[in-house]
C-alpha atoms as a PDB file:
ATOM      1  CA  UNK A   1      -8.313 -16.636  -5.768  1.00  0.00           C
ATOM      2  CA  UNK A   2     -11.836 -18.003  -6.658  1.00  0.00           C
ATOM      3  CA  UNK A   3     -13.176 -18.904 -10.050  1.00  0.00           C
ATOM      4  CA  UNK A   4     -13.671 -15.438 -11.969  1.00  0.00           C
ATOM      5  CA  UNK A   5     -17.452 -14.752 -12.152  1.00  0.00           C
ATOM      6  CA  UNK A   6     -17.748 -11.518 -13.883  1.00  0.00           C
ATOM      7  CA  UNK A   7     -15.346 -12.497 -16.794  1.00  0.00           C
ATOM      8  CA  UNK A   8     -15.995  -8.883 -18.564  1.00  0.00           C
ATOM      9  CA  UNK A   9     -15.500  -6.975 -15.445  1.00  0.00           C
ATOM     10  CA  UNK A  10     -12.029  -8.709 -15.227  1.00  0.00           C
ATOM     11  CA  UNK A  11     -10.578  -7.846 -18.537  1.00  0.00           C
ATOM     12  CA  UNK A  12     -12.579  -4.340 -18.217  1.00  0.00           C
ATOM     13  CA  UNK A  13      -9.947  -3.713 -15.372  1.00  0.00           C
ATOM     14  CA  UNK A  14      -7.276  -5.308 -16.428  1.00  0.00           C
ATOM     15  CA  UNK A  15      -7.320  -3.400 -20.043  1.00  0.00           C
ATOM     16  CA  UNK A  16      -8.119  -0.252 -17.852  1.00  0.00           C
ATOM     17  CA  UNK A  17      -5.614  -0.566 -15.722  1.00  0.00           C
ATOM     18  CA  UNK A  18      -2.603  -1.173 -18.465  1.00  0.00           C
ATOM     19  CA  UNK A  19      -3.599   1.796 -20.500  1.00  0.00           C
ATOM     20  CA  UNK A  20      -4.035   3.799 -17.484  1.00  0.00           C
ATOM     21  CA  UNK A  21      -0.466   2.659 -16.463  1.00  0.00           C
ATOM     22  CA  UNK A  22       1.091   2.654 -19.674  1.00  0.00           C
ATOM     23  CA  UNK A  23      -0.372   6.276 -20.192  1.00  0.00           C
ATOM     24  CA  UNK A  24       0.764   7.551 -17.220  1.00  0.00           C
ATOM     25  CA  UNK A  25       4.329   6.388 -17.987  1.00  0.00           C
ATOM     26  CA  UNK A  26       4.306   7.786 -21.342  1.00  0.00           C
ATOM     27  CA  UNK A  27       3.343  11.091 -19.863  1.00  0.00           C
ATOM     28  CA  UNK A  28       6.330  11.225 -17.378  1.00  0.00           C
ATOM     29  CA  UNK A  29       8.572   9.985 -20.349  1.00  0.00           C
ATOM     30  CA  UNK A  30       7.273  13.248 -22.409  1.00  0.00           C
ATOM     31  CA  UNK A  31       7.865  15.429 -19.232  1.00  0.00           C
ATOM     32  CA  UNK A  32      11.175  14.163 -18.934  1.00  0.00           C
ATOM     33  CA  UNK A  33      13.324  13.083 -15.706  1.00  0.00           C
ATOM     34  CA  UNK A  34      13.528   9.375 -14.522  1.00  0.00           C
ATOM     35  CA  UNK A  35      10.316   8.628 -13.304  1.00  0.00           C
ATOM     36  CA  UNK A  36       9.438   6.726 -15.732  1.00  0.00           C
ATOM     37  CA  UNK A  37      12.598   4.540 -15.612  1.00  0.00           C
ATOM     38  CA  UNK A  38      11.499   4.058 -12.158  1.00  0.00           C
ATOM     39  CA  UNK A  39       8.190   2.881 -12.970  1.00  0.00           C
ATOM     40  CA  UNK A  40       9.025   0.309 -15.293  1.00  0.00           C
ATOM     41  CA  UNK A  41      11.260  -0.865 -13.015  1.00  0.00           C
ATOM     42  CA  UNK A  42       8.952  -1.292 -10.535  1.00  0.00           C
ATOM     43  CA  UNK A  43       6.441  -3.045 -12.912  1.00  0.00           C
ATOM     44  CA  UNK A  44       8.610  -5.405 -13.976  1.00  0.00           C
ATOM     45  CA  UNK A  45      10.260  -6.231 -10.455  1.00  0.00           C
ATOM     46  CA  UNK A  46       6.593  -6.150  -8.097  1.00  0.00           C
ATOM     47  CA  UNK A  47       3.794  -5.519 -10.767  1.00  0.00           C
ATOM     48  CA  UNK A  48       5.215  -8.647 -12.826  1.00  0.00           C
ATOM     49  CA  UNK A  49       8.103 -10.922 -11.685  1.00  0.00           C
ATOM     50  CA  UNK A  50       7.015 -10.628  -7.757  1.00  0.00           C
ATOM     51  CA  UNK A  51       3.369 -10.692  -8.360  1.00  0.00           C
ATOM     52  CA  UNK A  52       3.655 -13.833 -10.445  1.00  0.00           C
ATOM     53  CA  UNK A  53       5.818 -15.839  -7.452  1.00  0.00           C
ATOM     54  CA  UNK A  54       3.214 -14.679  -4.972  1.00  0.00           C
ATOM     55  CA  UNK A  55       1.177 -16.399  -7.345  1.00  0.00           C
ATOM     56  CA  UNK A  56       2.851 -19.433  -7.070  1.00  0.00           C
ATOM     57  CA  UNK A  57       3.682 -19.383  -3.694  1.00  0.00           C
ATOM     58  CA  UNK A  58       0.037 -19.323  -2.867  1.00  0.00           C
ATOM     59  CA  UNK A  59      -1.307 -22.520  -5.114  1.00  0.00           C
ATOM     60  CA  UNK A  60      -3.281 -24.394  -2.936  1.00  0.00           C
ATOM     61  CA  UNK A  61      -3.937 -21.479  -0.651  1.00  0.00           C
ATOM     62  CA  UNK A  62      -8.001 -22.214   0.864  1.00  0.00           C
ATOM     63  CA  UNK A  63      -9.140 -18.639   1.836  1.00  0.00           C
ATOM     64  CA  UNK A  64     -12.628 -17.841   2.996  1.00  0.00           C
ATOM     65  CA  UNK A  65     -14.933 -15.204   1.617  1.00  0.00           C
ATOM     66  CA  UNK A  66     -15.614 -12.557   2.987  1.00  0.00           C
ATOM     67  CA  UNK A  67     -19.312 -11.611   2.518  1.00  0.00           C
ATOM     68  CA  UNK A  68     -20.043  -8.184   1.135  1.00  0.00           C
ATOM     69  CA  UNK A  69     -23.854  -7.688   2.064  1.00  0.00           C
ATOM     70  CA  UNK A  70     -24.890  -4.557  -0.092  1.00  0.00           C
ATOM     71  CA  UNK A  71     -21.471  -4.330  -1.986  1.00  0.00           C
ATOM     72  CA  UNK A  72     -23.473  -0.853  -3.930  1.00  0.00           C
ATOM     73  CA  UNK A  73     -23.699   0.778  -0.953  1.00  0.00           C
ATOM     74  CA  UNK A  74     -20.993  -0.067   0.840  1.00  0.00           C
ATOM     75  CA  UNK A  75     -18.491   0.731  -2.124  1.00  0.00           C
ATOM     76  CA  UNK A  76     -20.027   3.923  -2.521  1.00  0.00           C
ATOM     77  CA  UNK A  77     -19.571   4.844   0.823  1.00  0.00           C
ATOM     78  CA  UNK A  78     -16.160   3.377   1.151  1.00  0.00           C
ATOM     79  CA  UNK A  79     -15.201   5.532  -2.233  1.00  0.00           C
ATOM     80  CA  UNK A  80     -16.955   8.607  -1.091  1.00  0.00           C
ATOM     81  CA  UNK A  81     -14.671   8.498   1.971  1.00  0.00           C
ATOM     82  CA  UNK A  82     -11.452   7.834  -0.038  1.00  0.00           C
ATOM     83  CA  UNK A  83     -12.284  10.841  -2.275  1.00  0.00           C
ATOM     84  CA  UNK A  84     -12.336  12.970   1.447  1.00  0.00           C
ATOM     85  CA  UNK A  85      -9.443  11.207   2.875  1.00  0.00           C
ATOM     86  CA  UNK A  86      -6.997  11.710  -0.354  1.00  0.00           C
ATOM     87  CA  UNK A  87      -7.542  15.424   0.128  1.00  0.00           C
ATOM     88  CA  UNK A  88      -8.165  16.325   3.326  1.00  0.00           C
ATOM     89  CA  UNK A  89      -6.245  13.603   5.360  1.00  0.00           C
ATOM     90  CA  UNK A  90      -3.153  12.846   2.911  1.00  0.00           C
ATOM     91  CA  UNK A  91      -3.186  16.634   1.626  1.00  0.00           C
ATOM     92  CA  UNK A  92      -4.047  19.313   4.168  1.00  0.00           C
ATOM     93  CA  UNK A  93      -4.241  17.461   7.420  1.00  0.00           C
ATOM     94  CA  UNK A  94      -1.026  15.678   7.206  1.00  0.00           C
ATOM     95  CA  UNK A  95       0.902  18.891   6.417  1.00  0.00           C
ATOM     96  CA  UNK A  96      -1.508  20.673   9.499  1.00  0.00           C
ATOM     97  CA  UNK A  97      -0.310  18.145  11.712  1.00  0.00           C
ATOM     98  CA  UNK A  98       3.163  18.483  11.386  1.00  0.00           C
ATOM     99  CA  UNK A  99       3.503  22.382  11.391  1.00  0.00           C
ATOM    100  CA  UNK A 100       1.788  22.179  14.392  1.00  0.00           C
ATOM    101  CA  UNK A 101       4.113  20.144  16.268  1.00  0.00           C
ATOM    102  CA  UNK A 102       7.599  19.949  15.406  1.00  0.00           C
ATOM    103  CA  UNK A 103       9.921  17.505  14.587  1.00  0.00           C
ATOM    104  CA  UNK A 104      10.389  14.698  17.025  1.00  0.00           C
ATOM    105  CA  UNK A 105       8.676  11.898  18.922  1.00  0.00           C
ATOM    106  CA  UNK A 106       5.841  13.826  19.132  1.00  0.00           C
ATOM    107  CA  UNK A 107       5.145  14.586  16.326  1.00  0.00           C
ATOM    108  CA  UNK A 108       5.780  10.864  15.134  1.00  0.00           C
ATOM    109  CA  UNK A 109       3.029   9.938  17.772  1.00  0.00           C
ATOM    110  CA  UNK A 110       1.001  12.634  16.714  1.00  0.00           C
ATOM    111  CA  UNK A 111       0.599  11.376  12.920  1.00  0.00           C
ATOM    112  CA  UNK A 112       0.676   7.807  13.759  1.00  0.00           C
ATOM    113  CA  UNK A 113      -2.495   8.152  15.968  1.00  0.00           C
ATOM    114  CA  UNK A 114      -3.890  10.559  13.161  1.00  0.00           C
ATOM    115  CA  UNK A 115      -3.335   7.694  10.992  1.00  0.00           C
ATOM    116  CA  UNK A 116      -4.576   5.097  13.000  1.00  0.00           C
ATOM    117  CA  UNK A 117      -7.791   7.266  12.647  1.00  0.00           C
ATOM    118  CA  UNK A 118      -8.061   8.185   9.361  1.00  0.00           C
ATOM    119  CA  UNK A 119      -7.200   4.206   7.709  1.00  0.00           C
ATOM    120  CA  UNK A 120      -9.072   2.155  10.316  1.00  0.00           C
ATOM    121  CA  UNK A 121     -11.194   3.528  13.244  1.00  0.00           C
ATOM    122  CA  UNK A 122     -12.963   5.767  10.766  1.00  0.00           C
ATOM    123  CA  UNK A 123     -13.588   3.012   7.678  1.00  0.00           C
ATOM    124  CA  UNK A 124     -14.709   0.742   9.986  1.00  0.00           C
ATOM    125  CA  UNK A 125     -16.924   2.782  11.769  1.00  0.00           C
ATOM    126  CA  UNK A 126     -18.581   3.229   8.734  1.00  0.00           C
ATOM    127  CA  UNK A 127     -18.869  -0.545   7.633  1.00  0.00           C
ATOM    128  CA  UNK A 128     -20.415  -0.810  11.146  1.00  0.00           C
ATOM    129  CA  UNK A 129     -23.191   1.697  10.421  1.00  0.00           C
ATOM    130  CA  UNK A 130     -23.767  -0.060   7.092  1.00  0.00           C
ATOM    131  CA  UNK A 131     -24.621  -3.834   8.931  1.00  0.00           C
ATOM    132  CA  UNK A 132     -21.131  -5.454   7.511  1.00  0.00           C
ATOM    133  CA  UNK A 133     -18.664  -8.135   9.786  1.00  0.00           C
ATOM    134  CA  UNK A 134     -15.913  -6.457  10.532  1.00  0.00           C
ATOM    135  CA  UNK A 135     -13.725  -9.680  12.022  1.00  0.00           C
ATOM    136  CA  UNK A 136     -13.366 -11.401   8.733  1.00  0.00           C
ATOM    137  CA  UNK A 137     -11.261  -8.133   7.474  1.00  0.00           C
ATOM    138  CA  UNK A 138      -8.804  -9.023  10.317  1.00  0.00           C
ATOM    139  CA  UNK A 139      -8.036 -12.691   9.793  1.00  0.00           C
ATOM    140  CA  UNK A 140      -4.344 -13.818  10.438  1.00  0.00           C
ATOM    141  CA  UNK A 141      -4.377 -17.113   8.128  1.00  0.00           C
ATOM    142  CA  UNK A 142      -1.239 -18.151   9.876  1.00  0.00           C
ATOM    143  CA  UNK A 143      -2.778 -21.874   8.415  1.00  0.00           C
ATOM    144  CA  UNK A 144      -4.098 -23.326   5.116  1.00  0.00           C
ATOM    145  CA  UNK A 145      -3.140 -20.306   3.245  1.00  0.00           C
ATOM    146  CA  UNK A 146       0.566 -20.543   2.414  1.00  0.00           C
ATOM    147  CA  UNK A 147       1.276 -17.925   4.739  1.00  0.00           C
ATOM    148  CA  UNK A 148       5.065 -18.986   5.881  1.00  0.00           C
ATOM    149  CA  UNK A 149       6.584 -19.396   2.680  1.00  0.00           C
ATOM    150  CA  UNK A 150       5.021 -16.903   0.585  1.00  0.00           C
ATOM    151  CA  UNK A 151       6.543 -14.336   3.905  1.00  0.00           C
ATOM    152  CA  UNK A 152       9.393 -15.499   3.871  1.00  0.00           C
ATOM    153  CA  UNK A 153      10.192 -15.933   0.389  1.00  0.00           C
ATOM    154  CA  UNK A 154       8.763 -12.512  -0.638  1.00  0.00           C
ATOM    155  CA  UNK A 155      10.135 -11.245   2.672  1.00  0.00           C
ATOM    156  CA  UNK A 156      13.730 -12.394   1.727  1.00  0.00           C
ATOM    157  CA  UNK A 157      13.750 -11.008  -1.696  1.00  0.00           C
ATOM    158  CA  UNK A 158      12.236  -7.271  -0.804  1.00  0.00           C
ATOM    159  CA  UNK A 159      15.114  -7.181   1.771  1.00  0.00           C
ATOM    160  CA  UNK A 160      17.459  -7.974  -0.673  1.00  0.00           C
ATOM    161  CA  UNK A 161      16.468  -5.868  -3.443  1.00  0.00           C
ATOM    162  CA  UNK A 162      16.438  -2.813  -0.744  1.00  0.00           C
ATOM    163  CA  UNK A 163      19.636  -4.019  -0.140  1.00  0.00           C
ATOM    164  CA  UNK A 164      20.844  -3.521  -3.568  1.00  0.00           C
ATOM    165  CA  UNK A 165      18.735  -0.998  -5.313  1.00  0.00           C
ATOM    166  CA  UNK A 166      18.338   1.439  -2.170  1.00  0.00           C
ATOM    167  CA  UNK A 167      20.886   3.341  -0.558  1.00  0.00           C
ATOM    168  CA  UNK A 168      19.316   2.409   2.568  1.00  0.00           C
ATOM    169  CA  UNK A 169      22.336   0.971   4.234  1.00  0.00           C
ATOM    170  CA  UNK A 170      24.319   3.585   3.333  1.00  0.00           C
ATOM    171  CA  UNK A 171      22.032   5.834   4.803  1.00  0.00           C
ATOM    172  CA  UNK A 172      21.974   3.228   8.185  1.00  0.00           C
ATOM    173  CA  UNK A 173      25.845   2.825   8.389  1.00  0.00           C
ATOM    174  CA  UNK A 174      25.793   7.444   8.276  1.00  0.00           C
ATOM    175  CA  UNK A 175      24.026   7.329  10.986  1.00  0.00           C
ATOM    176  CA  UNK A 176      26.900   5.661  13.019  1.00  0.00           C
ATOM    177  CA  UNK A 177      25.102   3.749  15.157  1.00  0.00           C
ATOM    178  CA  UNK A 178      26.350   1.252  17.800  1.00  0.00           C
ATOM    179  CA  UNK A 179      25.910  -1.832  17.249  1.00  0.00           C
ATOM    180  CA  UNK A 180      24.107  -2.519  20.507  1.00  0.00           C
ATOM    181  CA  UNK A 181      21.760  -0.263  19.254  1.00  0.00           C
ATOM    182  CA  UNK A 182      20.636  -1.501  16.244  1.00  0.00           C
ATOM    183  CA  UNK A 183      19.930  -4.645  17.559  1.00  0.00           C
ATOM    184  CA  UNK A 184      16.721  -3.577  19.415  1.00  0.00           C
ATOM    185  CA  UNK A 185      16.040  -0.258  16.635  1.00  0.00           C
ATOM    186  CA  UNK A 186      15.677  -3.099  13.682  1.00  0.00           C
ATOM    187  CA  UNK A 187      12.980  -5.001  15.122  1.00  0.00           C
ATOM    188  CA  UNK A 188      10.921  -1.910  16.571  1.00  0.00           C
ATOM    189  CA  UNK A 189      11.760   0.184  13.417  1.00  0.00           C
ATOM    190  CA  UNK A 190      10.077  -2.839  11.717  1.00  0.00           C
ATOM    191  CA  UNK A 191       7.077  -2.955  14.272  1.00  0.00           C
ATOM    192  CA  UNK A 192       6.323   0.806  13.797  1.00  0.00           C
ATOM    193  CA  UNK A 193       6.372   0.649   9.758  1.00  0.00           C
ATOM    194  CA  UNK A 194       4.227  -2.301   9.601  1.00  0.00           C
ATOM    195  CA  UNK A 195       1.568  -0.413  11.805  1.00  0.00           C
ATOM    196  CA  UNK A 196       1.900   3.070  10.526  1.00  0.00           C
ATOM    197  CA  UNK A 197       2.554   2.346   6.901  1.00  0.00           C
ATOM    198  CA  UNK A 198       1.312  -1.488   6.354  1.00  0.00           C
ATOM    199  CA  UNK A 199      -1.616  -2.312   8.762  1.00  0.00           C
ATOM    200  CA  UNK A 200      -3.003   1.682   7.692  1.00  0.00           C
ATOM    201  CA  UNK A 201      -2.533   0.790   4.059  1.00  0.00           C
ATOM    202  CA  UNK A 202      -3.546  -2.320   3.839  1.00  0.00           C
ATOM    203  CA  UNK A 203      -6.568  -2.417   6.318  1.00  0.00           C
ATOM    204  CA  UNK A 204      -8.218   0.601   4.189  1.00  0.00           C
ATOM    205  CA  UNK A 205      -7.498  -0.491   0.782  1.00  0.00           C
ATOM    206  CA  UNK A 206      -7.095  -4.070   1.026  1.00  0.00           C
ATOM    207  CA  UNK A 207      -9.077  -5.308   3.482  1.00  0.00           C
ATOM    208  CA  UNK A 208     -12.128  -2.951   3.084  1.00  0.00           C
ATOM    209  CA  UNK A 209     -11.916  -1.408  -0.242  1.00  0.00           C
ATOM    210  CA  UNK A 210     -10.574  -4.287  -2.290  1.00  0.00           C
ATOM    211  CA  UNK A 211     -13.388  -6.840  -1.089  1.00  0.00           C
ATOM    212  CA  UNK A 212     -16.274  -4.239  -1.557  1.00  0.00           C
ATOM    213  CA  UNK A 213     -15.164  -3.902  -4.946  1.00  0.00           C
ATOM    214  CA  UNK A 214     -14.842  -7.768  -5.687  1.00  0.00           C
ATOM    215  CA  UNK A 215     -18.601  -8.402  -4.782  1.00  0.00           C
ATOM    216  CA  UNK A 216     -19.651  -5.054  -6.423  1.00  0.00           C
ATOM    217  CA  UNK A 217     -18.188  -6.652  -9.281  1.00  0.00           C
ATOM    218  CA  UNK A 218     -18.298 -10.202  -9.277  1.00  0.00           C
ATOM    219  CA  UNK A 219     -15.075 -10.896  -9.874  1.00  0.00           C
ATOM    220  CA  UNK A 220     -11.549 -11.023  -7.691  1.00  0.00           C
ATOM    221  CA  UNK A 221      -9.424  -9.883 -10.794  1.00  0.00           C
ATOM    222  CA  UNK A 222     -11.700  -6.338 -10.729  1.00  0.00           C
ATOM    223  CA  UNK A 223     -11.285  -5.908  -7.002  1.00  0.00           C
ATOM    224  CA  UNK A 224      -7.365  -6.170  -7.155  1.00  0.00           C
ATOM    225  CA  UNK A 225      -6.626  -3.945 -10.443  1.00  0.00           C
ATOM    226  CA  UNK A 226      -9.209  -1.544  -9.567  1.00  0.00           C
ATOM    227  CA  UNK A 227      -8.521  -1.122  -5.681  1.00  0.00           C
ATOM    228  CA  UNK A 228      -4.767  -0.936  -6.960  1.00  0.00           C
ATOM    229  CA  UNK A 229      -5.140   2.087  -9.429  1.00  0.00           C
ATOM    230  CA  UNK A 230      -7.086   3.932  -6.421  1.00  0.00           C
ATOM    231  CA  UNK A 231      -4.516   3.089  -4.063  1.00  0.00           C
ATOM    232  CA  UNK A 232      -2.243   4.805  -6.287  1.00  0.00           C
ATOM    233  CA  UNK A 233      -3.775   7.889  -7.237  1.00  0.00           C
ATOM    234  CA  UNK A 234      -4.772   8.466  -3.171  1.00  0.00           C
ATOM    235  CA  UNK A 235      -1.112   9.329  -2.660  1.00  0.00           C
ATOM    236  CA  UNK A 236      -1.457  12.161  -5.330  1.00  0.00           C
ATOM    237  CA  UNK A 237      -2.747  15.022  -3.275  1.00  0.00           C
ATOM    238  CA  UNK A 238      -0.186  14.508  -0.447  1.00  0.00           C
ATOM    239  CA  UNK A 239       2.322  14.618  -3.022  1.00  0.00           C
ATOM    240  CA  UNK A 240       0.947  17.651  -4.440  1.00  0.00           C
ATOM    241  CA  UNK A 241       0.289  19.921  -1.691  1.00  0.00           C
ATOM    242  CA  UNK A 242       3.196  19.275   0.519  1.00  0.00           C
ATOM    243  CA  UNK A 243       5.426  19.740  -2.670  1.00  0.00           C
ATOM    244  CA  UNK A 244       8.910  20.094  -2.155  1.00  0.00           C
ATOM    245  CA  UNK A 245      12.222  19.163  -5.114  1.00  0.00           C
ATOM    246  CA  UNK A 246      13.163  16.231  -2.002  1.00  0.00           C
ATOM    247  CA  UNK A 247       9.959  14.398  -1.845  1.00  0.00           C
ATOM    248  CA  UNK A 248      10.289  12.133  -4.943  1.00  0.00           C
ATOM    249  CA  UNK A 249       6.877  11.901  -7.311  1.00  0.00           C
ATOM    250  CA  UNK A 250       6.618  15.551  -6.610  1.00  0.00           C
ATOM    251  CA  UNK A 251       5.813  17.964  -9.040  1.00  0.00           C
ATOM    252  CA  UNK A 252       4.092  21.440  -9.592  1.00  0.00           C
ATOM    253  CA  UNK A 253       2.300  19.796 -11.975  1.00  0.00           C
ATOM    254  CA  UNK A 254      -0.728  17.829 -10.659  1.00  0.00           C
ATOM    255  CA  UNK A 255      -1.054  15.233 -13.922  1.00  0.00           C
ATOM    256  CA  UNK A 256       2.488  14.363 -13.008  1.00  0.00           C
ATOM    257  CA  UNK A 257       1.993  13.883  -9.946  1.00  0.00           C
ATOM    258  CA  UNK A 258      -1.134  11.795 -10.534  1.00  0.00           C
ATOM    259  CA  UNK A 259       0.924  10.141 -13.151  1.00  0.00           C
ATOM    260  CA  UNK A 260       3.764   9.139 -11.254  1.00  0.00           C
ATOM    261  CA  UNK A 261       1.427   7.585  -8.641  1.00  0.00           C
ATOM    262  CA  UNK A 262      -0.393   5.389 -10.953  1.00  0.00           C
ATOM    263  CA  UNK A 263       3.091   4.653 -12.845  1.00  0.00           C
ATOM    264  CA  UNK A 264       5.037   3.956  -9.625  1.00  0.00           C
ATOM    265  CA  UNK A 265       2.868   2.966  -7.087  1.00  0.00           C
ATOM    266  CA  UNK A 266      -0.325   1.215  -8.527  1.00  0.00           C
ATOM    267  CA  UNK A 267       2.139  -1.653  -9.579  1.00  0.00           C
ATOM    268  CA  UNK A 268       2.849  -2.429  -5.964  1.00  0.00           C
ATOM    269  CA  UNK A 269      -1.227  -2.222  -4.868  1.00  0.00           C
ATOM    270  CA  UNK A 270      -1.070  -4.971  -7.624  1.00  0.00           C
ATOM    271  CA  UNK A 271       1.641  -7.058  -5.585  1.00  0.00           C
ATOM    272  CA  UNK A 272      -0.280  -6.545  -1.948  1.00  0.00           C
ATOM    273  CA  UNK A 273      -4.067  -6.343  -3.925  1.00  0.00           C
ATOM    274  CA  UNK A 274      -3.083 -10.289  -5.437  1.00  0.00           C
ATOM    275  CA  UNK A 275      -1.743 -11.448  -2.354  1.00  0.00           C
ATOM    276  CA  UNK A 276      -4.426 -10.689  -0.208  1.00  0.00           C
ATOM    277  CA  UNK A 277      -7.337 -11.678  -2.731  1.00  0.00           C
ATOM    278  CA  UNK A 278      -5.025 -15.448  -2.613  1.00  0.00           C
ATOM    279  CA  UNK A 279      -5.022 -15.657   0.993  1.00  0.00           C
ATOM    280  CA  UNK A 280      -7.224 -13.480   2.767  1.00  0.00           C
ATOM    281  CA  UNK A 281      -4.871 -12.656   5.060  1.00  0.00           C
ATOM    282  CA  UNK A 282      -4.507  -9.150   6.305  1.00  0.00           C
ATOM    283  CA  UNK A 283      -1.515  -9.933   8.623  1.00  0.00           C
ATOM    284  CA  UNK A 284       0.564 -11.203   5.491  1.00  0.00           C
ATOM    285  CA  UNK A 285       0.346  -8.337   3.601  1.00  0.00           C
ATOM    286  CA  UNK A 286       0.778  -5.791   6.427  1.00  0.00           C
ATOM    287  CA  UNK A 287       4.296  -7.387   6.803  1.00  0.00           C
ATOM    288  CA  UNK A 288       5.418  -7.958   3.673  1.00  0.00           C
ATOM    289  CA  UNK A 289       4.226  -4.091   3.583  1.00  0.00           C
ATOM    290  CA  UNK A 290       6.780  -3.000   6.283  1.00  0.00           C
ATOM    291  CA  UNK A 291       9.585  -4.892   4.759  1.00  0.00           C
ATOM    292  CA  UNK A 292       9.268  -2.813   1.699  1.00  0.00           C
ATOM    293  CA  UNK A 293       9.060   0.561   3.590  1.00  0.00           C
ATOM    294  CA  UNK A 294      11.613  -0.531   6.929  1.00  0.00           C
ATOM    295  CA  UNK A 295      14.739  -0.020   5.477  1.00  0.00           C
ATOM    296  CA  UNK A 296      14.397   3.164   3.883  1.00  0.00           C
ATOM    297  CA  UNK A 297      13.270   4.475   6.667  1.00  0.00           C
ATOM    298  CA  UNK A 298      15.054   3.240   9.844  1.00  0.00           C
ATOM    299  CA  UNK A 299      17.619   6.151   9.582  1.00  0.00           C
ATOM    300  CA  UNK A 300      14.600   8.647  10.012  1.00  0.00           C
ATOM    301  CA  UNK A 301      13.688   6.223  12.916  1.00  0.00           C
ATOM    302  CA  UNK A 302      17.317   6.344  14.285  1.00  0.00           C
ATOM    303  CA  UNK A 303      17.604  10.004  14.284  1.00  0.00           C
ATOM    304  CA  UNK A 304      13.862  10.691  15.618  1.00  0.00           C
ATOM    305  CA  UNK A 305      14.200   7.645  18.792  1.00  0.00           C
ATOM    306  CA  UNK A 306      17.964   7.656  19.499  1.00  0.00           C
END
């Protein structure tokens, strides 16, 4: 990460963002439940402890900028879009989609080419029509930027907490399937969740809303806490509107909701938001993405493509 230039803008979002957090965890604390349980847990394991060995892992890291042109404009824009997308991709088209297709592979295609969409074709059309680069946002930095290690480092340790934490293997073994099977479900399982959930996620908030924020401004530390908070709080209206007691983080009550996204999930936009400011590298993060998210969800897979 460069030399901070905008020193007040940095502890402006840092401060914001820990009394944003710590008031949203108070909140689901007074509400009662274990959500907030959860969300320290998560701060202290990603926001903290995993965000300080990416750190580490990337010293030495040389990164490029990317150049932000009219950084205003563009973060308006970008914002502007977000503010559309929360509600009327995450919310009400999501939930469209699927009751109008049901349950399958085709609906799985369905809302991964919605995705697709909605977190890339769209965002970058819109950078286009603004005059900005779009090939520096997809830059591998398989070289000089620490890549291997901090992967497979990281990569080992998600797995392992999964392993532990989760009942994701539980939920795999269930399933009872062969062997033979597995062996080719694990790697394309992997494949689909880095595209849908990581190279979506990441791409949008990441790679085009975290560096228009930097050079708006003028500081690295802004662009990750402050891309990370919105991150969070864009899950909120999925979470709202398609409701439900089995989707976790849901709630009838919308500050919950909001709460539990900036509680639970802003501390991992922290994790991805400080490894790609490090290393510029949109392919590391995507991964390290779909390692959180593969697990959990390759009995879903199993069930949907078996």
């Amino acid at each position: 990460m460069s030399a901070v230039s905008n020193r007040s803008a940095a502890i402006a979002a840092v401060l914001g963002f820990a009394a944003i957090w710590a008031g949203s965890v108070y909140y689901l604390y007074a509400k009662g439940g274990e959500d907030w349980i959860t969300a320290l847990f998560v701060m202290g394991i990603f926001g903290i402890a995993m965000s300080g060995l990416a750190w580490a892992l990337t010293i030495g890291a040389k990164a490029p900028p990317i150049e932000v042109k009219r950084p205003a404009l563009e973060s308006g824009a970008i914002v502007i879009y977000l503010a559309l997308y929360a509600v009327l991709f995450t919310g009400f088209g999501m939930s469209a989609a699927r009751e109008a297709v049901p349950e399958g592979l085709t609906q799985e295609l369905l809302v991964m080419g919605l995705k697709l969409v909605a977190h890339i074709v769209l965002p970058a059309l819109i950078l286009v029509m603004l005059g900005a680069k779009l090939a520096p946002l997809f830059q591998a930095g398989l070289s000089g930027r620490k890549f291997w290690r901090t992967l497979i480092v990281l990569g080992l340790i998600i797995l392992g907490l999964l392993c532990v934490i989760s009942p994701s293997l539980q939920n795999i073994a269930e399933t009872n399937t062969a062997f033979a099977t597995l062996a080719w479900v694990a790697p394309v399982s992997f494949i689909w969740i880095a595209i849908e959930a990581g190279l979506n996620e990441e791409f949008l908030f990441r790679a085009v809303l975290q560096t228009r924020l930097q050079a708006l401004f003028r500081s690295p530390w802004a662009g990750v806490f402050v891309s990370a908070l919105v991150f969070a709080v864009a899950h909120a209206p999925g979470l709202y509107l398609r409701g439900g007691a089995d989707i976790h983080g849901s709630s009838a009550d919308l500050i919950q909701v909001i709460a539990y996204t900036f509680a639970v999930l802003a501390p991992m936009g922290l994790l991805f938001g400080l490894i790609y400011a490090r290393t510029k590298s949109l392919l590391l993060v995507v991964l390290l993405h779909g390692l959180v998210d593969v697990l959990p969800n390759m009995n879903e897979f199993i069930s949907i493509w078996t």
